[in-house]
C-alpha atoms as a PDB file:
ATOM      1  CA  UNK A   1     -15.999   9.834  -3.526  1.00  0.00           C
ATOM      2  CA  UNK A   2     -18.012   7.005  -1.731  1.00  0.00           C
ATOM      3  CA  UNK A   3     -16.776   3.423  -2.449  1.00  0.00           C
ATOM      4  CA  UNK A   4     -19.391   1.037  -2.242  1.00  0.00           C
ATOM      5  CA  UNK A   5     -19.211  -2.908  -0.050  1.00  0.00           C
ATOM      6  CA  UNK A   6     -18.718  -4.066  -3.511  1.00  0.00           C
ATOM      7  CA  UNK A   7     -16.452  -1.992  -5.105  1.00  0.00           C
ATOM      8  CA  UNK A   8     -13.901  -2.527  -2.157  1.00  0.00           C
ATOM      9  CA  UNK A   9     -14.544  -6.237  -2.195  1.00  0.00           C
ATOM     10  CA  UNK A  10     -13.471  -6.362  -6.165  1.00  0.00           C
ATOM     11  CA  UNK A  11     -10.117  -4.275  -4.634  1.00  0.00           C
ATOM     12  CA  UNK A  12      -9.746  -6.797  -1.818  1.00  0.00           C
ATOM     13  CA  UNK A  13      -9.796  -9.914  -4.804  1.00  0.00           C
ATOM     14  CA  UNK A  14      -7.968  -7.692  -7.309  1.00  0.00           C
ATOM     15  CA  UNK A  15      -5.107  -7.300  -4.867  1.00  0.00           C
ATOM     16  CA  UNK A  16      -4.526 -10.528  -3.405  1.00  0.00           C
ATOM     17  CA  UNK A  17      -3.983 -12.058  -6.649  1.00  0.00           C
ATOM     18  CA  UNK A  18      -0.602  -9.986  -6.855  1.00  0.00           C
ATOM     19  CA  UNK A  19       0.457 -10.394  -3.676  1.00  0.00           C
ATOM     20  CA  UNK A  20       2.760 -12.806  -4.319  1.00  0.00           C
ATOM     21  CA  UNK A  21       4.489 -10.774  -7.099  1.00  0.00           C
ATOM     22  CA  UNK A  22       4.778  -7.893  -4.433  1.00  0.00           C
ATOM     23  CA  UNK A  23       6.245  -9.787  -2.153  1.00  0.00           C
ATOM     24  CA  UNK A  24       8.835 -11.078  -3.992  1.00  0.00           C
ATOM     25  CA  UNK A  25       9.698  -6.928  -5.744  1.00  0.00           C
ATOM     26  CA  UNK A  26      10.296  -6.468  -1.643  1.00  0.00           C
ATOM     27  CA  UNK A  27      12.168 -10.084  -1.432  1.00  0.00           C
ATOM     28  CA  UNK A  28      10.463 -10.556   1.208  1.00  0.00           C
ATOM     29  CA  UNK A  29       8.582 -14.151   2.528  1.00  0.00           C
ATOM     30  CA  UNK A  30       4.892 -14.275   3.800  1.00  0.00           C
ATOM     31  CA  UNK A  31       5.878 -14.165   7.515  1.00  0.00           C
ATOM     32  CA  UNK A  32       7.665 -11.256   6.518  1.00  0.00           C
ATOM     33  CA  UNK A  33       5.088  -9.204   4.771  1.00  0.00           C
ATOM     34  CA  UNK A  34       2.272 -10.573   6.895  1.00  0.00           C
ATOM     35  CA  UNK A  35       4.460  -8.956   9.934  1.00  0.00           C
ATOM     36  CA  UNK A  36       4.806  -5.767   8.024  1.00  0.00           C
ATOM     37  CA  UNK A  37       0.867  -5.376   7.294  1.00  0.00           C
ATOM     38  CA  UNK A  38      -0.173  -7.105  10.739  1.00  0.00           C
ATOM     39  CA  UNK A  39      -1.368 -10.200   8.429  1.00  0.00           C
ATOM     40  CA  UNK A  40      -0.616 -13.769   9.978  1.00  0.00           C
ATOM     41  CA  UNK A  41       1.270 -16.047   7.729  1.00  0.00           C
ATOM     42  CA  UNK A  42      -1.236 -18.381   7.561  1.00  0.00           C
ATOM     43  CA  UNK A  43      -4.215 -15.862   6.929  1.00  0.00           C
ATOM     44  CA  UNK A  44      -1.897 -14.668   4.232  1.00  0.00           C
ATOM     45  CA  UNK A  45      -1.687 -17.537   2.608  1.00  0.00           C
ATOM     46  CA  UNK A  46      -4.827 -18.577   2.659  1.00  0.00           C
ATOM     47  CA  UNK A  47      -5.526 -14.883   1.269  1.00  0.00           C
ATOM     48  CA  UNK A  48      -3.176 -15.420  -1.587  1.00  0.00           C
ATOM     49  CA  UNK A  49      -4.782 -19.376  -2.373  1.00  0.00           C
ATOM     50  CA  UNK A  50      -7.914 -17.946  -2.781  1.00  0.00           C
ATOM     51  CA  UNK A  51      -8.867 -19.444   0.342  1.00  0.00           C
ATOM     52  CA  UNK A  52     -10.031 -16.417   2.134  1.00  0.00           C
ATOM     53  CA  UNK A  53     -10.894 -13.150   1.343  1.00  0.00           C
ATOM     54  CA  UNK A  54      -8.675 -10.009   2.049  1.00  0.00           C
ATOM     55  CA  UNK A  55     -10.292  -7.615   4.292  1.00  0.00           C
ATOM     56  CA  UNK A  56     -10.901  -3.742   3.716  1.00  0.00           C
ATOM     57  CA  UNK A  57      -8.760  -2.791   6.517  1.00  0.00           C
ATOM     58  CA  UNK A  58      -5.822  -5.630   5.096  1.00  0.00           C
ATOM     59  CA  UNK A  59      -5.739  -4.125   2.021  1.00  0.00           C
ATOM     60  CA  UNK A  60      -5.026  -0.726   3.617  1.00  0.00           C
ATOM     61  CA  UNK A  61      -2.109  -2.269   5.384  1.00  0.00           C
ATOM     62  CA  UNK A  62      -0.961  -3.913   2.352  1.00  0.00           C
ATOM     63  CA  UNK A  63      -1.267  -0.604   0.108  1.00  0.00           C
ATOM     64  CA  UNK A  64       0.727   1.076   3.285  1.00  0.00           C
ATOM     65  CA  UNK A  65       3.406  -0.521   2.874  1.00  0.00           C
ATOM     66  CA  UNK A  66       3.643  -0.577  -0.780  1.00  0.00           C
ATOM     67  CA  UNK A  67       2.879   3.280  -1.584  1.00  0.00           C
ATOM     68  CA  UNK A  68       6.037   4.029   0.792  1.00  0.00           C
ATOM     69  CA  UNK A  69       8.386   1.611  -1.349  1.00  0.00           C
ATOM     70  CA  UNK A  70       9.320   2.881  -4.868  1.00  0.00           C
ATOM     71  CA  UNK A  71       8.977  -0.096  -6.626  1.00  0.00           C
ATOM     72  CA  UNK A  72       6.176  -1.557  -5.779  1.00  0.00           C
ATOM     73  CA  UNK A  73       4.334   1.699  -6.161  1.00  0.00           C
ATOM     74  CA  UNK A  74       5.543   1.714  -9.630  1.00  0.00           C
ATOM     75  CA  UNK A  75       4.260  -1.670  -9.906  1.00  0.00           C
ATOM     76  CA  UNK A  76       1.051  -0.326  -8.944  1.00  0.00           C
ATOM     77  CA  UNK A  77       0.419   2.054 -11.248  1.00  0.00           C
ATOM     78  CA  UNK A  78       2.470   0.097 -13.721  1.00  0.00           C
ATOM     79  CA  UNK A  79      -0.127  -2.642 -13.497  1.00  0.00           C
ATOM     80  CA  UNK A  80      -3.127  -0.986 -12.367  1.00  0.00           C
ATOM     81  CA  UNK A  81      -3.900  -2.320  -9.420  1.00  0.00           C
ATOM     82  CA  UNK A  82      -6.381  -0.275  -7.591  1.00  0.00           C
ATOM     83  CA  UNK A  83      -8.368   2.088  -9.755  1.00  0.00           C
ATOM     84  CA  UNK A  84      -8.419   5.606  -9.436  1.00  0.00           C
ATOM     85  CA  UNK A  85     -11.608   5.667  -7.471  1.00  0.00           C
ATOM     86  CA  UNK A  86      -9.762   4.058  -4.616  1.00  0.00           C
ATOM     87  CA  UNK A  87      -7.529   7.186  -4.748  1.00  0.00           C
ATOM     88  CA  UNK A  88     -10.151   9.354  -4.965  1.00  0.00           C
ATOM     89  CA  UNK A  89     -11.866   7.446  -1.961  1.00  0.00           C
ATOM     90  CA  UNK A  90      -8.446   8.091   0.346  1.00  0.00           C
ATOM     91  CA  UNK A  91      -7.732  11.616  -0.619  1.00  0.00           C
ATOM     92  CA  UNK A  92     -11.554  12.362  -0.228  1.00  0.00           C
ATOM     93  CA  UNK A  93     -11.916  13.809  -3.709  1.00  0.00           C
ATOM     94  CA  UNK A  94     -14.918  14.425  -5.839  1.00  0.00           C
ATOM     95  CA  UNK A  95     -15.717  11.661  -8.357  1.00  0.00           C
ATOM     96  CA  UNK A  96     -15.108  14.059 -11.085  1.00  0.00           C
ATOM     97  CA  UNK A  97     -11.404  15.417  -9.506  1.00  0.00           C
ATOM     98  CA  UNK A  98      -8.799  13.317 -10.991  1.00  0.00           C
ATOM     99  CA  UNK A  99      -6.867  11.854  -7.734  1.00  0.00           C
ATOM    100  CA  UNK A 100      -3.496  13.417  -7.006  1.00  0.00           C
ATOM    101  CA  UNK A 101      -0.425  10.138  -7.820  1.00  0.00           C
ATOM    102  CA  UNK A 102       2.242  11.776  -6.458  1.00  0.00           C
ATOM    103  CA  UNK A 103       1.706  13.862  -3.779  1.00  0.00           C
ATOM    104  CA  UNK A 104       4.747  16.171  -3.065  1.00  0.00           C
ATOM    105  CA  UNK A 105       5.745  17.507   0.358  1.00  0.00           C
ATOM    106  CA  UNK A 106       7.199  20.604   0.755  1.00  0.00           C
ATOM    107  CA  UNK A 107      10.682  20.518   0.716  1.00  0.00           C
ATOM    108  CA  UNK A 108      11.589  22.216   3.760  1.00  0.00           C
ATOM    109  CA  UNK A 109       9.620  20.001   5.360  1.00  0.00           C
ATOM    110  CA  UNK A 110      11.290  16.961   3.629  1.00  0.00           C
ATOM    111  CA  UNK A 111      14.697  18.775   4.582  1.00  0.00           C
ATOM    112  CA  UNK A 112      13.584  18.875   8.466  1.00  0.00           C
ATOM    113  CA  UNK A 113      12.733  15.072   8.379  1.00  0.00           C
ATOM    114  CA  UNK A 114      16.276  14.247   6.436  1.00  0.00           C
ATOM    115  CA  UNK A 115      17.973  16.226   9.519  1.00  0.00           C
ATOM    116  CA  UNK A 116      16.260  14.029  12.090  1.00  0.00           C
ATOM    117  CA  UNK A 117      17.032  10.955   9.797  1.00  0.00           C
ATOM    118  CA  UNK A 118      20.923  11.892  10.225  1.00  0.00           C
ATOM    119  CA  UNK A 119      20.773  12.954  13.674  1.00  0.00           C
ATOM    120  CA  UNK A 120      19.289   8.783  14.258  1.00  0.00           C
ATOM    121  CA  UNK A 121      22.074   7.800  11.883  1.00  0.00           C
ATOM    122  CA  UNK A 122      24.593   9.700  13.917  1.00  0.00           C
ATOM    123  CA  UNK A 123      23.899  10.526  17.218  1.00  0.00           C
ATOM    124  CA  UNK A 124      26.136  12.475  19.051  1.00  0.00           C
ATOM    125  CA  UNK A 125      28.042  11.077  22.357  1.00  0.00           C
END
């Protein structure tokens, strides 16, 4: 799947006019989220205004940290934010293969992760 200057600009202006309601599903402010996904405040603002456009690579950040937070992925999909092309596009599928939503991971290798998780939790002395 190849996305075109113009299809990812539509994503860009799509996205930024629900930023605001994904901020506040995280509860978090704009110097918060604009830390999270390397966006200044102020660029993030202006982004959300309509005073300047989202970048390719901001949008990336942004969907980052949303796909790895339950709700707002929900809200995602829920609302359908970024169309399946744009899946397609990340998980390098065909235009005709239906992209994959929810990925699964094997679970040993989800159990081998948890383990690591607890060790940081509770390290021993």
């Amino acid at each position: 799947m190849i996305l075109t200057q113009k299809e990812k600009e539509e994503m860009c202006v799509c996205l930024a006019k629900k930023l605001p309601e994904i901020r506040r599903l995280l509860h978090m402010s704009q110097k918060e989220f604009g830390a999270r996904c390397g966006i200044s405040s102020n660029r993030l603002s202006a982004i959300e205004n309509g005073h300047h456009t989202m970048t390719w690579s901001q949008l990336c950040a942004v969907v980052l940290i949303c796909m790895v937070n339950r709700q707002t992925k929900e809200f995602f999909y829920a609302n359908k934010i970024l169309n399946p092309s744009f899946l397609q596009y990340l998980q390098r599928k065909d235009e005709n293969i239906p992209p994959e939503l929810n990925i699964m991971v094997n679970p040993a290798i989800t159990m081998s992760y948890e383990e690591v998780i607890t060790l940081d939790q509770n390290p021993i002395e």
